[in-house]
C-alpha atoms as a PDB file:
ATOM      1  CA  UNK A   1       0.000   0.000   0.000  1.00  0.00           C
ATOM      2  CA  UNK A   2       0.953   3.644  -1.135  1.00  0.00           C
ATOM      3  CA  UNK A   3       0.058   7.055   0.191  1.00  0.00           C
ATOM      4  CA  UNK A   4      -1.089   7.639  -3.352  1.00  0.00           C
ATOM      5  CA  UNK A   5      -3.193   4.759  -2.916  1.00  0.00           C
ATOM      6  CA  UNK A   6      -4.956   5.851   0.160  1.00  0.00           C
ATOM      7  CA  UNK A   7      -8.591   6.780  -0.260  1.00  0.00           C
ATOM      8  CA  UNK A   8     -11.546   7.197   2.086  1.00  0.00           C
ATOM      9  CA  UNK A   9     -13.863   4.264   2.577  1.00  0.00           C
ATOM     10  CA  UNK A  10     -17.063   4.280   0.446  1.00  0.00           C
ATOM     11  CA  UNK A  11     -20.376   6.465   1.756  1.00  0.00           C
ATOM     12  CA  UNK A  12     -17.610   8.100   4.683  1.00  0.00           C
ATOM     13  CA  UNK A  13     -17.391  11.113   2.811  1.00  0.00           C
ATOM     14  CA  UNK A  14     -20.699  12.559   1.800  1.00  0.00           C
ATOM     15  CA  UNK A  15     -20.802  16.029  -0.624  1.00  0.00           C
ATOM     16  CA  UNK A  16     -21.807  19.562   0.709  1.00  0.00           C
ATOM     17  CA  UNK A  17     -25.420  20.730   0.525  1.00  0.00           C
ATOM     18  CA  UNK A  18     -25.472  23.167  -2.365  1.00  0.00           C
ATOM     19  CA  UNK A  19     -28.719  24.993  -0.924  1.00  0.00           C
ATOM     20  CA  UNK A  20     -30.223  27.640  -3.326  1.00  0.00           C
ATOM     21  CA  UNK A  21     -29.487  26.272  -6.782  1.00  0.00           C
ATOM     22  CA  UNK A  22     -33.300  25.849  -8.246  1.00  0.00           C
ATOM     23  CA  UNK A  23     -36.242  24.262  -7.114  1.00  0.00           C
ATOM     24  CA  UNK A  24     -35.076  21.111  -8.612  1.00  0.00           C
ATOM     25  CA  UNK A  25     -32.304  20.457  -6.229  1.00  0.00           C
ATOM     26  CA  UNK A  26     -35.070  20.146  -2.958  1.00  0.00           C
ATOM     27  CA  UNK A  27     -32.905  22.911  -1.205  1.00  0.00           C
ATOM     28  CA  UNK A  28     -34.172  25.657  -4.103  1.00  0.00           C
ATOM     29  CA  UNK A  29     -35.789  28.901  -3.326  1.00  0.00           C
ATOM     30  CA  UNK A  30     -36.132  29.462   0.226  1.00  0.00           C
ATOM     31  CA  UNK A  31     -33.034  27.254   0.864  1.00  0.00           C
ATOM     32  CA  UNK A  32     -34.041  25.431   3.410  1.00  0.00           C
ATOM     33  CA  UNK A  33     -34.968  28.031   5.931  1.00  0.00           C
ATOM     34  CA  UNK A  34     -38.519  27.598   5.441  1.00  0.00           C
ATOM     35  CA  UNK A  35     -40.663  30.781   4.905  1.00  0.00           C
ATOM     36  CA  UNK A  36     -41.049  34.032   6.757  1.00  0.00           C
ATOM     37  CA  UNK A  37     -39.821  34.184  10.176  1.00  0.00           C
ATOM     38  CA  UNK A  38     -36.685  35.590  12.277  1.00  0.00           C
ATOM     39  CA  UNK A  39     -34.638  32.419  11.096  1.00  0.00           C
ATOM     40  CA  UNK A  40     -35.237  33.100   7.779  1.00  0.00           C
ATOM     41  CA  UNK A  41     -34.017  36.408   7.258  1.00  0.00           C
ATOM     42  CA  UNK A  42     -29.914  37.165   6.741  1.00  0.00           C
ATOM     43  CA  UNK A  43     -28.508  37.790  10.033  1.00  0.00           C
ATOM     44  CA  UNK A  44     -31.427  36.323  11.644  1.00  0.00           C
ATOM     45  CA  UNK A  45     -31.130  33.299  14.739  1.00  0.00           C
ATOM     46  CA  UNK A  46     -30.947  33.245  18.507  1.00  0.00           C
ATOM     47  CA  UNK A  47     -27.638  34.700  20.243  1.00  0.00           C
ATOM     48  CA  UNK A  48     -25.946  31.829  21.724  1.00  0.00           C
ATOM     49  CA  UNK A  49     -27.461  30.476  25.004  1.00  0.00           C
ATOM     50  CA  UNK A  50     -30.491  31.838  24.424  1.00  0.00           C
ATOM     51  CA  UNK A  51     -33.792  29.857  25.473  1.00  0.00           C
ATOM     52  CA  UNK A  52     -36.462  31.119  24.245  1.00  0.00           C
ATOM     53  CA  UNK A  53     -37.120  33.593  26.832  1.00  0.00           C
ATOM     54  CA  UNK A  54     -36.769  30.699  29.668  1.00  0.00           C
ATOM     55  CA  UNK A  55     -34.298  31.395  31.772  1.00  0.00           C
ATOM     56  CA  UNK A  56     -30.813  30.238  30.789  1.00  0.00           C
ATOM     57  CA  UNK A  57     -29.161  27.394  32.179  1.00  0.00           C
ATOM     58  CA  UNK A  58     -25.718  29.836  32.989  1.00  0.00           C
ATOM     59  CA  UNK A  59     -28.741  31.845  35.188  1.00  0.00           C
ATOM     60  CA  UNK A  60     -30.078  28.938  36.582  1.00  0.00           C
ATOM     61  CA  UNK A  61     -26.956  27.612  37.963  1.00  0.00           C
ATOM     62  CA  UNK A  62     -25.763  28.665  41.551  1.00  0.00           C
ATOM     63  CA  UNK A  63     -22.213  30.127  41.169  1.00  0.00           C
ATOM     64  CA  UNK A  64     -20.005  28.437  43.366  1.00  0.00           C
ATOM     65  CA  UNK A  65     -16.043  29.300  44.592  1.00  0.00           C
ATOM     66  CA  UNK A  66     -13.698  32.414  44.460  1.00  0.00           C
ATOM     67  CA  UNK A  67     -11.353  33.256  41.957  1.00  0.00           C
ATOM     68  CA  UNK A  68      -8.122  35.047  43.193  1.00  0.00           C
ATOM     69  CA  UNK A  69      -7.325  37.505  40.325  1.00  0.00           C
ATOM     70  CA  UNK A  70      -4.080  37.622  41.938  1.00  0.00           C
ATOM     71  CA  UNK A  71      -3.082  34.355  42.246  1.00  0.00           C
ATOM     72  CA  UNK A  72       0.598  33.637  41.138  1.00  0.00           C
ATOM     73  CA  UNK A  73       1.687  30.678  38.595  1.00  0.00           C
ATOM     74  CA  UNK A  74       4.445  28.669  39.372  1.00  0.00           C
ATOM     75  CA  UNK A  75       6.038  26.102  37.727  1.00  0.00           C
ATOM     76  CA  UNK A  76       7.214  23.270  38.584  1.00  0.00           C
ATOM     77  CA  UNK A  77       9.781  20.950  38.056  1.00  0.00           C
ATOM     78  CA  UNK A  78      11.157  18.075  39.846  1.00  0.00           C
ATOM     79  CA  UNK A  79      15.152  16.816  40.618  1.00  0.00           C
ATOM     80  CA  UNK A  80      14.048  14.284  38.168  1.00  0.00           C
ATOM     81  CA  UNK A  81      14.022  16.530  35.108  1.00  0.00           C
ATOM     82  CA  UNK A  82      17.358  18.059  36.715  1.00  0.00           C
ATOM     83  CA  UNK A  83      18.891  14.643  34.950  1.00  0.00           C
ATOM     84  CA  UNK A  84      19.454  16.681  31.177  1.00  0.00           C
ATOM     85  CA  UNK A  85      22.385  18.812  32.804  1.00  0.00           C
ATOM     86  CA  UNK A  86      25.737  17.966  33.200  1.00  0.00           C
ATOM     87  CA  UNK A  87      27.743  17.497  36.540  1.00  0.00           C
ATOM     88  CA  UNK A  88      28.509  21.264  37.661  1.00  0.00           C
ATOM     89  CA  UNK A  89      26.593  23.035  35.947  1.00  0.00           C
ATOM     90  CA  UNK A  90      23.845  26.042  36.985  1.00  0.00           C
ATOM     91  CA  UNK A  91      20.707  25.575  36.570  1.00  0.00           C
ATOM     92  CA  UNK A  92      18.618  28.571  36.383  1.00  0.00           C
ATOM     93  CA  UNK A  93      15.574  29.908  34.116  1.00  0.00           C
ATOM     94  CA  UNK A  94      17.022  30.552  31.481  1.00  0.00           C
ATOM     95  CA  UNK A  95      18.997  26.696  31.261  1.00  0.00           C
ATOM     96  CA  UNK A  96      15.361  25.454  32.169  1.00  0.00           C
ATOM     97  CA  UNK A  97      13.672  27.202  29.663  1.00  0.00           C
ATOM     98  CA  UNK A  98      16.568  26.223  26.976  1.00  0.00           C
ATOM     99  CA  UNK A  99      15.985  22.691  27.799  1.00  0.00           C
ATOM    100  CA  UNK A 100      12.248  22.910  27.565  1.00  0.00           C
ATOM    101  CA  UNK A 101      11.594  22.127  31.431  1.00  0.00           C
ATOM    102  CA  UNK A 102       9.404  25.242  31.729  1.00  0.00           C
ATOM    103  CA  UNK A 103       7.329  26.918  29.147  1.00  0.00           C
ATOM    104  CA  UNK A 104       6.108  30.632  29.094  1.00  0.00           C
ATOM    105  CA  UNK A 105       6.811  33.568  31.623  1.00  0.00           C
ATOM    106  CA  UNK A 106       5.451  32.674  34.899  1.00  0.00           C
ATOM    107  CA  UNK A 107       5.961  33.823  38.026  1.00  0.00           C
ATOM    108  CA  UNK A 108       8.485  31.768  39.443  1.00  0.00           C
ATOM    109  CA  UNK A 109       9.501  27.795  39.406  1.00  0.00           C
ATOM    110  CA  UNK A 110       9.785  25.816  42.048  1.00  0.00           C
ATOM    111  CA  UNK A 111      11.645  22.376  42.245  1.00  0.00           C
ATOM    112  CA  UNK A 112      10.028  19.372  44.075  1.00  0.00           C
ATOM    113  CA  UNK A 113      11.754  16.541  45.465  1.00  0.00           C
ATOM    114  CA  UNK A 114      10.901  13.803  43.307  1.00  0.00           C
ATOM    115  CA  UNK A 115      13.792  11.465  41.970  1.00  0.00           C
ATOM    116  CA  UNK A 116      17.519  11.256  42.839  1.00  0.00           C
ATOM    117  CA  UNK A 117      20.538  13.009  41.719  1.00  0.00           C
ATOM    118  CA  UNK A 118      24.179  11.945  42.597  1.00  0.00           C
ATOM    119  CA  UNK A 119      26.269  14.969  40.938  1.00  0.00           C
ATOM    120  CA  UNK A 120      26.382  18.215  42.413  1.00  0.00           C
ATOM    121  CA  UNK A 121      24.677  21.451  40.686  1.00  0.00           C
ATOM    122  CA  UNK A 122      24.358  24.906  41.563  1.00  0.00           C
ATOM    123  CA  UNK A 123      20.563  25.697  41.566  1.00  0.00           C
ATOM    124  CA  UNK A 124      19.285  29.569  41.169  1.00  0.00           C
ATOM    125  CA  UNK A 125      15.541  28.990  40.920  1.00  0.00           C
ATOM    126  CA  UNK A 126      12.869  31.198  43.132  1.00  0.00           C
ATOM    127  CA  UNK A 127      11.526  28.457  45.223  1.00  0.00           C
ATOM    128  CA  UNK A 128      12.344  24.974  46.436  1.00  0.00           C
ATOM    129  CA  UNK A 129      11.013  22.353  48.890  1.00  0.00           C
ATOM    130  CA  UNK A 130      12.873  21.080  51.628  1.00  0.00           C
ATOM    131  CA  UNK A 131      13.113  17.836  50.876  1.00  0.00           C
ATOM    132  CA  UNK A 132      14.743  18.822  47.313  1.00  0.00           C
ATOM    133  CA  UNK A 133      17.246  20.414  49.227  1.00  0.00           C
ATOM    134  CA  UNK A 134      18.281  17.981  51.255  1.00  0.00           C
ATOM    135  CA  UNK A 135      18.822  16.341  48.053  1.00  0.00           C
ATOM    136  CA  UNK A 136      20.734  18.361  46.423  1.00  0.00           C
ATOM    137  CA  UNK A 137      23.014  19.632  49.088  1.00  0.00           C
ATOM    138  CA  UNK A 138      23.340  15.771  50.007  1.00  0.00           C
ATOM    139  CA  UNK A 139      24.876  15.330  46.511  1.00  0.00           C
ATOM    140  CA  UNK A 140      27.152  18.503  46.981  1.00  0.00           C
ATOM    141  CA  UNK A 141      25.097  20.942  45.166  1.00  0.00           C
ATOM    142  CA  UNK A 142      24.400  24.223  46.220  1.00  0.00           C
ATOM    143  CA  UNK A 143      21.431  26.777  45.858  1.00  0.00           C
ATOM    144  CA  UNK A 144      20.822  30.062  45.571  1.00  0.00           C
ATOM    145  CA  UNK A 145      17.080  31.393  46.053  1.00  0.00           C
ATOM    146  CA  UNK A 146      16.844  34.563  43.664  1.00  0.00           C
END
């Protein structure tokens, strides 16, 4: 089998409905709006959740939680994903960001304890669990909160 030989399966792929074209066609004329009406007219139809004058479900609804405008995004990455870099080497936002450990500004990163290292870094990062730490000071690392 070739790419040139790929095809879709018969009856998957049905043809648009040309609507308009003659009163032959079934979809002639009024184009299958119907006659008269708001729906029939150009830039006629019902605004998105509307109900008909019933009150709409996003009404109905009680509204539950808070949502802290200020909240902060951090991200985070573990000792894990500190594996990519060589022995000695700093690790900061920039090296994370080069490596693809963090995507997009936030604001800040902060490094959990999951997995083992065994080679000491220097770690500038904005925050960092104690545990991870441990960790990496255990190994001979050191780090720097910026």
């Amino acid at each position: 089998m070739k790419l040139n030989e790929l095809s879709p399966q018969i009856g998957s792929k049905k043809p648009r409905k040309r609507v308009g074209r003659g009163v032959g066609s079934g979809t002639g004329k009024t184009a299958g709006r119907g006659t008269k009406g708001y729906n029939s007219r150009s830039g006629g139809g019902v605004r998105p959740g509307y109900e008909g004058g019933q009150m709409p479900i996003h009404r109905r609804l009680p509204k539950r939680g808070f949502t802290n405008i200020f909240r902060k995004q951090i991200s985070i990455i573990n000792i894990r994903d500190l594996t990519n870099f060589e022995s000695g080497s700093i690790v900061d936002e920039a090296a994370l960001v080069s490596k693809g450990l963090v995507k997009g500004r936030r604001d800040g990163i902060k490094l959990l304890a999951k997995g083992e290292i065994d080679y000491p870094l220097t770690v500038k990062i904005h925050r960092i669990s104690k545990a991870a730490k441990e960790k990496i000071e255990a190994a001979g690392g050191n780090i720097k909160v910026t």
